[in-house]
C-alpha atoms as a PDB file:
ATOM      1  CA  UNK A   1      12.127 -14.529 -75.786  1.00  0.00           C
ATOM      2  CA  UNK A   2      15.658 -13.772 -76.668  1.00  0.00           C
ATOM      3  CA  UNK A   3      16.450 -10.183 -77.352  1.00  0.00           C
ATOM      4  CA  UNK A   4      17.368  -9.803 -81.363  1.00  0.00           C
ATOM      5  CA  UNK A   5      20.729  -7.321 -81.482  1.00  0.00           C
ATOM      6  CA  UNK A   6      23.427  -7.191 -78.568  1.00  0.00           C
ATOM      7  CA  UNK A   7      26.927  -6.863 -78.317  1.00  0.00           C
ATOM      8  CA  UNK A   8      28.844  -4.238 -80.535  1.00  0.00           C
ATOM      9  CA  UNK A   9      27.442  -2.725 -84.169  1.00  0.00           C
ATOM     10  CA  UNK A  10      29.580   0.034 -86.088  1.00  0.00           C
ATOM     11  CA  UNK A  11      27.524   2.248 -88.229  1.00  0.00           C
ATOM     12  CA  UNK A  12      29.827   1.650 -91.245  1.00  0.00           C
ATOM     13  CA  UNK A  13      30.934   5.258 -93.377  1.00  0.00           C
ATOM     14  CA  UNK A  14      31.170   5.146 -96.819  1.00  0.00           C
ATOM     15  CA  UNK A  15      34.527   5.515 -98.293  1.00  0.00           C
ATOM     16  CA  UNK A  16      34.519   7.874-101.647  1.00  0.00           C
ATOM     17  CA  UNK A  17      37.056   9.051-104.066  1.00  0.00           C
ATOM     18  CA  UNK A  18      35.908  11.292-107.178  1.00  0.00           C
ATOM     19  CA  UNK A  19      32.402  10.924-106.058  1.00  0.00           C
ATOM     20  CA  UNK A  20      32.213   7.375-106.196  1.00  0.00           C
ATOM     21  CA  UNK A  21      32.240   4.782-103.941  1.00  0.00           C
ATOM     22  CA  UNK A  22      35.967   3.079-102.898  1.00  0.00           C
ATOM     23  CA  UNK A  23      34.917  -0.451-102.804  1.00  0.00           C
ATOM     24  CA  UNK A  24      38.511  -1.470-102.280  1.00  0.00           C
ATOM     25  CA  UNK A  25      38.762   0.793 -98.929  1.00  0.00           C
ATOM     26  CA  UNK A  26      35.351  -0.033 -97.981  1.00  0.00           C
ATOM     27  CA  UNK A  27      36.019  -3.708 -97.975  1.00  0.00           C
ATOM     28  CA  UNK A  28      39.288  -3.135 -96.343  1.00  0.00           C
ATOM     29  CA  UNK A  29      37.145  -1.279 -93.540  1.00  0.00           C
ATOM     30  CA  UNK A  30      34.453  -4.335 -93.444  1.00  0.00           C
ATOM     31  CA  UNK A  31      37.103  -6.950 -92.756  1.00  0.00           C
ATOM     32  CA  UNK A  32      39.196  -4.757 -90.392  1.00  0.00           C
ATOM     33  CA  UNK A  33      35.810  -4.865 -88.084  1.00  0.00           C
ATOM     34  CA  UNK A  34      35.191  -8.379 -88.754  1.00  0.00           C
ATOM     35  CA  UNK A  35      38.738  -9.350 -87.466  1.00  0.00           C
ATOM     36  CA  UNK A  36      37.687  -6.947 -84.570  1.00  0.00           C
ATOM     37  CA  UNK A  37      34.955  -8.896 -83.619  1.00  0.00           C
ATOM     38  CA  UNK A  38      32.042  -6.723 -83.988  1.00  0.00           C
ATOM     39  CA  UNK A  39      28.811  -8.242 -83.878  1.00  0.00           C
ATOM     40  CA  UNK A  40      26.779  -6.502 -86.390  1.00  0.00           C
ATOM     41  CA  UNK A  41      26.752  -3.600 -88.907  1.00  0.00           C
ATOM     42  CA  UNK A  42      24.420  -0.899 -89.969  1.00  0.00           C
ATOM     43  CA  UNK A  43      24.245   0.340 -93.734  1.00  0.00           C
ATOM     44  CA  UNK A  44      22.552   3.506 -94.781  1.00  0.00           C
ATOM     45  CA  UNK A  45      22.958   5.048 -91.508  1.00  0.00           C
ATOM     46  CA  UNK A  46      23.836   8.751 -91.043  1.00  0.00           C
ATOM     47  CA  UNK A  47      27.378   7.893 -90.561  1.00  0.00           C
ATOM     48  CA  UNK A  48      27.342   5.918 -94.158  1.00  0.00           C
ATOM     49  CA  UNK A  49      26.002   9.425 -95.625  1.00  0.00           C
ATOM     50  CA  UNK A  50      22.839   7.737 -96.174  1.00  0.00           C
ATOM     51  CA  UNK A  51      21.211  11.466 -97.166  1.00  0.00           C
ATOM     52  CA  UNK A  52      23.491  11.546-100.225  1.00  0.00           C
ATOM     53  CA  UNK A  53      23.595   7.752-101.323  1.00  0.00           C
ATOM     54  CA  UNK A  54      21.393   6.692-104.131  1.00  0.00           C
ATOM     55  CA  UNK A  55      19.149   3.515-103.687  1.00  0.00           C
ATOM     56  CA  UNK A  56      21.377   1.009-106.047  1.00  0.00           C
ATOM     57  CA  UNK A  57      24.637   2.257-104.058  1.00  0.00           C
ATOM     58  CA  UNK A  58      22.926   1.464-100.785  1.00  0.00           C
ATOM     59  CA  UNK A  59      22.071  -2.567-102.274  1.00  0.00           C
ATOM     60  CA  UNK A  60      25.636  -2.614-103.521  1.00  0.00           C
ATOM     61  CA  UNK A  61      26.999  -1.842 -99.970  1.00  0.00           C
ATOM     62  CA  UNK A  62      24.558  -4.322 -98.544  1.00  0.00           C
ATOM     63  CA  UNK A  63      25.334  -7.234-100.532  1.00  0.00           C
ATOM     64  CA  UNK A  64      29.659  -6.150 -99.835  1.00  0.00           C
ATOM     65  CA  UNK A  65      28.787  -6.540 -96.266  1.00  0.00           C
ATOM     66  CA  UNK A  66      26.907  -9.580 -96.439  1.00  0.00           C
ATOM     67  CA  UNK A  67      29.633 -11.073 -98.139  1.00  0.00           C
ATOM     68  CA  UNK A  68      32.361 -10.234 -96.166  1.00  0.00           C
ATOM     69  CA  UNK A  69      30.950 -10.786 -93.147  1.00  0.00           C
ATOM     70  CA  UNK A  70      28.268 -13.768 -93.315  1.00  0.00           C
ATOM     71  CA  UNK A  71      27.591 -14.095 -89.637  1.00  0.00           C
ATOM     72  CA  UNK A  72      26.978 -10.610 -88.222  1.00  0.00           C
ATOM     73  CA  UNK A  73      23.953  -8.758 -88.279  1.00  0.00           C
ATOM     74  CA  UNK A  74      23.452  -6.142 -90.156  1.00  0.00           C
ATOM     75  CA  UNK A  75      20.689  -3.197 -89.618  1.00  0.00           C
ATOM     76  CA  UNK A  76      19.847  -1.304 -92.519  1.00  0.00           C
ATOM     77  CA  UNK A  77      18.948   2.144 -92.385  1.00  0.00           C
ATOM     78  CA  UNK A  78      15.457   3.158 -93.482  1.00  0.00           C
ATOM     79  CA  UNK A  79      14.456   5.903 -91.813  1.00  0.00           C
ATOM     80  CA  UNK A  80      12.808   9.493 -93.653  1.00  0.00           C
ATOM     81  CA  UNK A  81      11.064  12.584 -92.106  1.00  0.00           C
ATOM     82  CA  UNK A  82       7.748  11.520 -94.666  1.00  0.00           C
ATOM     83  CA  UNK A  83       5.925   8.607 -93.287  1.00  0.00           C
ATOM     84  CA  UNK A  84       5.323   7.066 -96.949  1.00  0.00           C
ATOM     85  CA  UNK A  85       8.971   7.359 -97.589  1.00  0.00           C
ATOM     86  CA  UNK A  86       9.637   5.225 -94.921  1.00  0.00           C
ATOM     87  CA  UNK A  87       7.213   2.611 -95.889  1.00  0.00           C
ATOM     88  CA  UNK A  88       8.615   2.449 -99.092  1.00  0.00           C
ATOM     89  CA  UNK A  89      12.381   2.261 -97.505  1.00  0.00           C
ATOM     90  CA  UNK A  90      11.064  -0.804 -95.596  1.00  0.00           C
ATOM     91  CA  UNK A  91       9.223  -2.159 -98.090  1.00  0.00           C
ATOM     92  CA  UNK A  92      12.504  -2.629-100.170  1.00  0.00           C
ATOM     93  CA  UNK A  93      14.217  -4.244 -97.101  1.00  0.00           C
ATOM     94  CA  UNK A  94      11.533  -6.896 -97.134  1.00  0.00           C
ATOM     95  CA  UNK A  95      13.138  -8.413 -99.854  1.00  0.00           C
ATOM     96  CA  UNK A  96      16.670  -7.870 -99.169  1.00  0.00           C
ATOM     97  CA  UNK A  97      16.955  -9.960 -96.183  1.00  0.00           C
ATOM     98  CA  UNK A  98      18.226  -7.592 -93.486  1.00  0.00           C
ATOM     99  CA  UNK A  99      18.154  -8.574 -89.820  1.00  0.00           C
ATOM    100  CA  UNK A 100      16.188  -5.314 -88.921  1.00  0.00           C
ATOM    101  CA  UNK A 101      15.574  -1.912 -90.138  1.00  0.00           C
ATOM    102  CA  UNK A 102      16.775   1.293 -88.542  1.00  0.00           C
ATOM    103  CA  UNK A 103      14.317   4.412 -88.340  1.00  0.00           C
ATOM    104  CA  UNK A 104      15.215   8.521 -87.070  1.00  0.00           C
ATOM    105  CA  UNK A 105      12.733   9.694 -85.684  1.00  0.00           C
ATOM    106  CA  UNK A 106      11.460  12.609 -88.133  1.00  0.00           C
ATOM    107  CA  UNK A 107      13.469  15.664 -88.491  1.00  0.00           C
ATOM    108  CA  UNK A 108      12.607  19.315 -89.719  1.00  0.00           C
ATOM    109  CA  UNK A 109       8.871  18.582 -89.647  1.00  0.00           C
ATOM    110  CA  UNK A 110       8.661  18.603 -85.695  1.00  0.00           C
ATOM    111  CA  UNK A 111       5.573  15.925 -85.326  1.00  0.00           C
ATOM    112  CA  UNK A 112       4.358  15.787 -81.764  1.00  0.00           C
ATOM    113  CA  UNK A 113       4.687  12.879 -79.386  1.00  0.00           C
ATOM    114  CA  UNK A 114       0.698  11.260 -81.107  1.00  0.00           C
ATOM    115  CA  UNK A 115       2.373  11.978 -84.455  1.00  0.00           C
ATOM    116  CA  UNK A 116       5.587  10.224 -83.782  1.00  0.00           C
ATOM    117  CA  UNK A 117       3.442   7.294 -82.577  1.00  0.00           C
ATOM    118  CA  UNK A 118       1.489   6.868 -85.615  1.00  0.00           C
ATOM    119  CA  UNK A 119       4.863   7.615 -87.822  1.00  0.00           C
ATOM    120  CA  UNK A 120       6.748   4.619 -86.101  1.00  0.00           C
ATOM    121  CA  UNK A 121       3.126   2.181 -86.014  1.00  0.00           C
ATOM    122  CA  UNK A 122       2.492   3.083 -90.019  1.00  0.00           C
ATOM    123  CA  UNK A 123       6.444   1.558 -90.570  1.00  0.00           C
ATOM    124  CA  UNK A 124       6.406  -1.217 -88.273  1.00  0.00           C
ATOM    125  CA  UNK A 125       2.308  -2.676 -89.934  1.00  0.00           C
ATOM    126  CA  UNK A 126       4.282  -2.339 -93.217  1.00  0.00           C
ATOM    127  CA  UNK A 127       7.370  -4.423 -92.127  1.00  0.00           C
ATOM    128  CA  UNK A 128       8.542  -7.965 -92.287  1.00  0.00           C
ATOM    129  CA  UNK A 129      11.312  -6.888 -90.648  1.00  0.00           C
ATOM    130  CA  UNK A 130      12.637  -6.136 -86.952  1.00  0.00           C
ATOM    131  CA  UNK A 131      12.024  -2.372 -86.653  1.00  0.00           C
ATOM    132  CA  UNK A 132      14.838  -0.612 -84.929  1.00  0.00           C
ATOM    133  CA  UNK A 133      13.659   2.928 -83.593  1.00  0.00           C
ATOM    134  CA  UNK A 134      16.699   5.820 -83.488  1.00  0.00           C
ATOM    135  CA  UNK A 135      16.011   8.609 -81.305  1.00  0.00           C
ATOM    136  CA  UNK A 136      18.695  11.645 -81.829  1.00  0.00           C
ATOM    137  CA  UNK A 137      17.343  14.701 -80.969  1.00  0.00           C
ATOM    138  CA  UNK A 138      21.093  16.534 -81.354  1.00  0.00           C
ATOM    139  CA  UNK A 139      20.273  15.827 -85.199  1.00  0.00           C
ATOM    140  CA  UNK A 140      16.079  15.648 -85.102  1.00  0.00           C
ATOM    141  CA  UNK A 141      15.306  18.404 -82.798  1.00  0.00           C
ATOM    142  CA  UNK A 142      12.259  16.207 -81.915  1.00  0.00           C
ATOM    143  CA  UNK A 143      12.878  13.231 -79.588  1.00  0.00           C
ATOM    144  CA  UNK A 144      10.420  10.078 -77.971  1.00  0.00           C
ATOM    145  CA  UNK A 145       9.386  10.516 -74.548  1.00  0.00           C
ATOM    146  CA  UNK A 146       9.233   7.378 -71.972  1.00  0.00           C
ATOM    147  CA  UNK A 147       5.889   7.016 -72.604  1.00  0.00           C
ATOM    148  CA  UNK A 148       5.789   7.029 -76.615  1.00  0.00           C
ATOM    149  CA  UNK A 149       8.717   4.408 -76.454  1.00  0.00           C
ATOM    150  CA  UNK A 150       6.628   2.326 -73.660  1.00  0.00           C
ATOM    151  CA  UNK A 151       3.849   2.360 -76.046  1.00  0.00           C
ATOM    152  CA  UNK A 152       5.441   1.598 -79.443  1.00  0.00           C
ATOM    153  CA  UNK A 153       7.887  -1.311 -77.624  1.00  0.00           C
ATOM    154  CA  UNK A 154       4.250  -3.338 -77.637  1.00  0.00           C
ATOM    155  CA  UNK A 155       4.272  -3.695 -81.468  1.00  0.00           C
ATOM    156  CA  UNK A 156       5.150  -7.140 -82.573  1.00  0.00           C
ATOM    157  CA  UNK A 157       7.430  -5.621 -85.297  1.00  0.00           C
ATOM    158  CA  UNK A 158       9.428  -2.871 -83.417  1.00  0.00           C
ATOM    159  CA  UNK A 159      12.344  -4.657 -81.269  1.00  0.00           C
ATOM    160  CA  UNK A 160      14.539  -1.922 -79.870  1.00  0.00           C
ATOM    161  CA  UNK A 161      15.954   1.398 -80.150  1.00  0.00           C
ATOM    162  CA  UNK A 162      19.372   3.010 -80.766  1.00  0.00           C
ATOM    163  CA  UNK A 163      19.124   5.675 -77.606  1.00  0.00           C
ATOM    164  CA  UNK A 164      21.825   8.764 -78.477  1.00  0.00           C
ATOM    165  CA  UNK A 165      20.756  11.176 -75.922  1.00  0.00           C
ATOM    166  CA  UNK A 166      23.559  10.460 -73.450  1.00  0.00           C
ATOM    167  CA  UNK A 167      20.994  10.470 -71.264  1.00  0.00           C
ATOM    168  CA  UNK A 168      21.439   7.707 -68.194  1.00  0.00           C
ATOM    169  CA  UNK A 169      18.655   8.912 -65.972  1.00  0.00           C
ATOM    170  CA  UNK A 170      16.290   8.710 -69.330  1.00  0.00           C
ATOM    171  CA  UNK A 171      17.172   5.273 -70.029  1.00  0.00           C
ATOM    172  CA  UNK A 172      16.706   4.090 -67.170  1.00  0.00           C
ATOM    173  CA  UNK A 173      12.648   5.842 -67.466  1.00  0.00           C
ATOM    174  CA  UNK A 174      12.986   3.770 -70.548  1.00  0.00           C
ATOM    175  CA  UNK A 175      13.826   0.390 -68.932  1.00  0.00           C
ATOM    176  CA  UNK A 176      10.750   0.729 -66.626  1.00  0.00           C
ATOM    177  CA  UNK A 177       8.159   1.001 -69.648  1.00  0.00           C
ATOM    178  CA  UNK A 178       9.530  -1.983 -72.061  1.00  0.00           C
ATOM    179  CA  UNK A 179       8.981  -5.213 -72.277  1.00  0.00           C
ATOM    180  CA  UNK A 180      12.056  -7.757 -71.061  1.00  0.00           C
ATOM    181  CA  UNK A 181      12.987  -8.408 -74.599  1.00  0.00           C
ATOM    182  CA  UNK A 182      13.123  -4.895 -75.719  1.00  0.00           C
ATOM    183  CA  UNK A 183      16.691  -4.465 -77.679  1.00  0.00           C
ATOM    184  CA  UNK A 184      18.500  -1.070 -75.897  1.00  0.00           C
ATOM    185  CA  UNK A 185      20.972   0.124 -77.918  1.00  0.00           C
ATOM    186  CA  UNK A 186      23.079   3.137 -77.283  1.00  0.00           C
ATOM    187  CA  UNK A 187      24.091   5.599 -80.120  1.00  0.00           C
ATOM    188  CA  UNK A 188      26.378   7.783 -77.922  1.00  0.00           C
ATOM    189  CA  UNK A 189      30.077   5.968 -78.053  1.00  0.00           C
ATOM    190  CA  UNK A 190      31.330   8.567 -74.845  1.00  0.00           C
ATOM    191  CA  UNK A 191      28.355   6.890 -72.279  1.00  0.00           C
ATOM    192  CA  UNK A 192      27.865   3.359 -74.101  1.00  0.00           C
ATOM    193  CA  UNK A 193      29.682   1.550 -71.635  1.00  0.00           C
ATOM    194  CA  UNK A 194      27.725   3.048 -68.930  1.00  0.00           C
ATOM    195  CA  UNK A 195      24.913   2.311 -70.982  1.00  0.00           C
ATOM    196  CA  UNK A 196      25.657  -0.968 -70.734  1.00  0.00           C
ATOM    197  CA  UNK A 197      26.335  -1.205 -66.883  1.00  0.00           C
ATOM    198  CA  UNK A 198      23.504   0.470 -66.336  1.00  0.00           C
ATOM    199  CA  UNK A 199      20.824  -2.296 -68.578  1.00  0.00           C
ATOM    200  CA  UNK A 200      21.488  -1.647 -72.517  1.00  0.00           C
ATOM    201  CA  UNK A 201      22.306  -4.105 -74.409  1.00  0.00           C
ATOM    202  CA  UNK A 202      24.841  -2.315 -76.612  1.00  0.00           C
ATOM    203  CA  UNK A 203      26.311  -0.089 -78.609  1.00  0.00           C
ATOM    204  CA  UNK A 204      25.862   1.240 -82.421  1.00  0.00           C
ATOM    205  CA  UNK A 205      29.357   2.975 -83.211  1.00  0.00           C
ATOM    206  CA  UNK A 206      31.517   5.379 -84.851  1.00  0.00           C
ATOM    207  CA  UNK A 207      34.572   5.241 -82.574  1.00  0.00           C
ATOM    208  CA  UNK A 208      34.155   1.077 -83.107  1.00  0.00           C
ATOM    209  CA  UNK A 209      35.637   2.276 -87.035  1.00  0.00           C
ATOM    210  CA  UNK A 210      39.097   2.715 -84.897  1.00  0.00           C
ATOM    211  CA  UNK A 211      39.326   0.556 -81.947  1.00  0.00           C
ATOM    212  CA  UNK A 212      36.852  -2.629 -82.698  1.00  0.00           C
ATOM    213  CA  UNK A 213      38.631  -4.816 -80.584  1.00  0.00           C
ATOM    214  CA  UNK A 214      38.487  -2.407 -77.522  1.00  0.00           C
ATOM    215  CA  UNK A 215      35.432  -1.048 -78.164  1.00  0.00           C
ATOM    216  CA  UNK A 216      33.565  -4.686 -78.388  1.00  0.00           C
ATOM    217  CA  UNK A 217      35.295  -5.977 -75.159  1.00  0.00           C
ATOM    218  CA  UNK A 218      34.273  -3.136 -73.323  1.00  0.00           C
ATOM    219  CA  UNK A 219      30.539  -3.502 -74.111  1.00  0.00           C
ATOM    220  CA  UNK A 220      30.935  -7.263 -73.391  1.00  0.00           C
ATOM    221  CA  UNK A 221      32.188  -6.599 -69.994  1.00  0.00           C
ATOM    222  CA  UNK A 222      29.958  -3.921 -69.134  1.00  0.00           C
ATOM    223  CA  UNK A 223      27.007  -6.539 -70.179  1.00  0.00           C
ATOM    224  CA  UNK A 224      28.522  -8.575 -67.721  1.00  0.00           C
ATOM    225  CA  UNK A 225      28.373  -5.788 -65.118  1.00  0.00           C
ATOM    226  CA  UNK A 226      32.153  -5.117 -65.010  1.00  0.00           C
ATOM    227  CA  UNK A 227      32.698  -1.782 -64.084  1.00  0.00           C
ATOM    228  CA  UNK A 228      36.086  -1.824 -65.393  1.00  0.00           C
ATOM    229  CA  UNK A 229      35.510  -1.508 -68.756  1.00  0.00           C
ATOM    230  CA  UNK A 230      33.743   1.920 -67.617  1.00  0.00           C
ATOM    231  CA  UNK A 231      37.417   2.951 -66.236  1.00  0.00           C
ATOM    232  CA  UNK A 232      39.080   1.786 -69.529  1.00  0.00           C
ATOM    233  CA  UNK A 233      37.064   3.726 -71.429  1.00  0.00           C
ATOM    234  CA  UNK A 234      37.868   6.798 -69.780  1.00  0.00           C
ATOM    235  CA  UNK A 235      41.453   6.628 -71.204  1.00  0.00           C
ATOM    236  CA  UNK A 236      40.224   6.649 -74.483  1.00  0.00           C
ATOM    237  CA  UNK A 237      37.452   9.724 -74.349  1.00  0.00           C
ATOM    238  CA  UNK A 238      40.227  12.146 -76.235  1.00  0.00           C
ATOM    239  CA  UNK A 239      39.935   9.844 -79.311  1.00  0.00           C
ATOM    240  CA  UNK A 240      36.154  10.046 -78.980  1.00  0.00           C
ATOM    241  CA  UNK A 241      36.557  13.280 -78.895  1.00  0.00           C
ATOM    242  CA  UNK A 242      38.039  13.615 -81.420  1.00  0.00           C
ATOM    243  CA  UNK A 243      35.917  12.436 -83.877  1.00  0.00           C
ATOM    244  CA  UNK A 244      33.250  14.617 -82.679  1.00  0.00           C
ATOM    245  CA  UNK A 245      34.998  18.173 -83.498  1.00  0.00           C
ATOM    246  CA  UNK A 246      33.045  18.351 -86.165  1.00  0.00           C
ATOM    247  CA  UNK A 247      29.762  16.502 -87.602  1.00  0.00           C
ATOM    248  CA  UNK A 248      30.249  12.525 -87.746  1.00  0.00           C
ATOM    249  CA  UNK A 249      31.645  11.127 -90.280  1.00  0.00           C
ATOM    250  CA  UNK A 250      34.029  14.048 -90.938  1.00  0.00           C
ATOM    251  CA  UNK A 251      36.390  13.432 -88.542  1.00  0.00           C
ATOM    252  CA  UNK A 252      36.273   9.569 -88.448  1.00  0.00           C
ATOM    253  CA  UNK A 253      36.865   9.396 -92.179  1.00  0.00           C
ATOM    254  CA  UNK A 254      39.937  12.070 -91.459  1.00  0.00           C
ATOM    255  CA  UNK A 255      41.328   9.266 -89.417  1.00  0.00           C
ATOM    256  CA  UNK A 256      40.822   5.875 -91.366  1.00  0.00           C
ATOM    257  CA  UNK A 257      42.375   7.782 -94.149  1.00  0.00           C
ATOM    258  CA  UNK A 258      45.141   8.831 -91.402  1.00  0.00           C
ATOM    259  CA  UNK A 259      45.202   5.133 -90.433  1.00  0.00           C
ATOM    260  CA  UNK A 260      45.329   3.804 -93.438  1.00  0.00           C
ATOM    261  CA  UNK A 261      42.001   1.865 -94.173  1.00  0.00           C
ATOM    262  CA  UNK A 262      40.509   4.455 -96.368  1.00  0.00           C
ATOM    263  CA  UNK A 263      41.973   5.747 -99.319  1.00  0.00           C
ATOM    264  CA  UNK A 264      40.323   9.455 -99.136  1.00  0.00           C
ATOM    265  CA  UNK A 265      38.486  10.945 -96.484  1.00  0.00           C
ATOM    266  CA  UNK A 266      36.105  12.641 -99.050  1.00  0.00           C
ATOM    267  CA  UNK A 267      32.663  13.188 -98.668  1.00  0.00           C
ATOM    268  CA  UNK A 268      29.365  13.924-100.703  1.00  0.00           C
ATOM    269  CA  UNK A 269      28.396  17.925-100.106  1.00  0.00           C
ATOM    270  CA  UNK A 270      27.024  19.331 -98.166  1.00  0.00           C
ATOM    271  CA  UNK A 271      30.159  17.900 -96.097  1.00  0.00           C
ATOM    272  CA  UNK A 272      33.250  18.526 -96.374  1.00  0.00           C
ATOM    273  CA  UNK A 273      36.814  17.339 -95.334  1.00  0.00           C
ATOM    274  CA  UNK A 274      38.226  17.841 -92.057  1.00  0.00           C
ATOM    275  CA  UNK A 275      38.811  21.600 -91.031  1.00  0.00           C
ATOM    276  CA  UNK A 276      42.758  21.870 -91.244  1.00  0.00           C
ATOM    277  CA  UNK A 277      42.949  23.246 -87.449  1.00  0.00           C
ATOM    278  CA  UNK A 278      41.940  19.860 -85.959  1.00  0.00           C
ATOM    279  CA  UNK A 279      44.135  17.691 -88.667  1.00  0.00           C
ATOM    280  CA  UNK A 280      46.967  17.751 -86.037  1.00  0.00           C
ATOM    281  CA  UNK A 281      44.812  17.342 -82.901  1.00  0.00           C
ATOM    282  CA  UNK A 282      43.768  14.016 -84.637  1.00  0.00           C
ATOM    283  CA  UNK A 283      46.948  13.035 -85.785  1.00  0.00           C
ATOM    284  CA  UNK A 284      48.734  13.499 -82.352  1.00  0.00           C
ATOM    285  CA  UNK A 285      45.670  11.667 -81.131  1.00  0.00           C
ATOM    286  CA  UNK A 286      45.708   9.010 -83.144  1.00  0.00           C
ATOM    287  CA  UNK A 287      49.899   8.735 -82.479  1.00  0.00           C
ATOM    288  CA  UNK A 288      49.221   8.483 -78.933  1.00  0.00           C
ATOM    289  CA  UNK A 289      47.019   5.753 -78.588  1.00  0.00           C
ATOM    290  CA  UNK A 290      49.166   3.863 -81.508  1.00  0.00           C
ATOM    291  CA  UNK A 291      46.783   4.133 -84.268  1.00  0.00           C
ATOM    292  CA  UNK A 292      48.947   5.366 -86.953  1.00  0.00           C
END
């Protein structure tokens, strides 16, 4: 069996001005990645705000990307610290004709490895769709071991899981315990390309908002097993970090505003704007890799 998501996904951010959504900068920012050949798209994901979007915003979004870009994928983000929640996330997606459904592992309730298990196995009964697990312990405190991945990556329903640890040596523990057609997808732009070398299938993004082009051939190369695109990416790690001075999406809103694909780069509270010390770090950043 073929594996369901490859290639290059950008976890799309939500574009705002007065507390509403820009639709004109967020489809501005939807064809920019299409013409930047990215494969696939995730809504509702924590770099689309998805804590502070209500449920008809996240619909509208879906059916703007779906429109404006008819042949990618697109993931939809699902995922809740209640178990029920959840359900009722994927539920919805049943009838809205995703490709699969993204789910964090639980934050702030700190389940242990049985209850993550159950969590993820509750979901993936309840869904018609491709479950996509996401394990970010930087944002979850609680992460899946080897084992509790090898285990869930049996269920019919779940097909992969976005991997953000930065962690090489743990996905290659990983790639021992899952099945052949087991979707690996990293969620840490600085090590995807490694990721990739090393037996993921890809990458969802944030730095892939700014550089689609680059950022897709790399992880097609390093799919290939081109170490090259590992050395390419190395003269690019300022930008990425960059937009990691302060909690994604702050500073990668900062710099499609900067770049001119987004109008603002507002956000709901509890975030805010770009701290003004690293508005010129950016900006000299972005200058020097000919972004602006």
């Amino acid at each position: 069996m073929s594996k369901i998501f490859q290639g290059t996904y950008t976890a799309l951010a939500t574009p705002f001005v007065e507390g509403k959504i820009d639709w004109k900068s967020f489809e501005k920012l939807v064809q920019n990645q299409v013409d930047g050949g990215i494969d696939g798209f995730v809504v509702n994901g924590t770099t689309g705000e998805s804590p502070t979007l209500q449920k008809d915003e996240v619909v509208h979004l879906l059916q703007k990307v779906k429109a404006l870009a008819p042949t990618q994928k697109i993931i939809l983000g699902t995922g809740s610290n209640s178990t029920q929640t959840s359900i009722e996330n994927v539920e919805r997606a049943n009838d809205l004709e995703v490709d699969g459904v993204l789910v964090v592992v639980p934050y702030y309730n700190k389940p242990p490895q049985r209850g993550l298990v159950a969590h993820f196995e509750s979901i993936a009964e309840k869904s018609r769709t491709p479950v996509v697990m996401y394990n970010v312990p930087g944002r979850t405190i609680q992460s899946l071991s080897a084992e509790s991945i090898g285990e869930l990556s049996k269920h019919p329903n779940i097909s992969g899981l976005k991997e953000s640890t930065g962690d090489l040596e743990f996905l290659k523990k990983i790639l021992n315990v899952v099945p052949k057609d087991f979707c690996l997808l990293s969620g840490d732009d600085g090590t995807a390309v490694d990721f990739c070398l090393n037996g993921g299938d890809g990458v969802i993004g944030v730095v892939t908002h700014l550089i689609p082009n680059q950022f897709s051939s790399w992880i097609r190369r390093a799919r290939e097993k081109d170490p090259q695109a590992s050395v390419e990416l190395k003269g690019w790690m300022d930008l990425i970090d960059g937009i990691y001075v302060e909690a994604n999406p702050i500073p990668v809103k900062a710099a499609l505003q900067k770049m001119g694909i987004f109008q603002s780069a507002e956000l709901r509270l509890p975030l805010v704007e770009l701290d003004q010390k690293f508005q010129k770090g950016l900006q000299e950043c972005l200058e020097n890799h000919q972004l602006i």
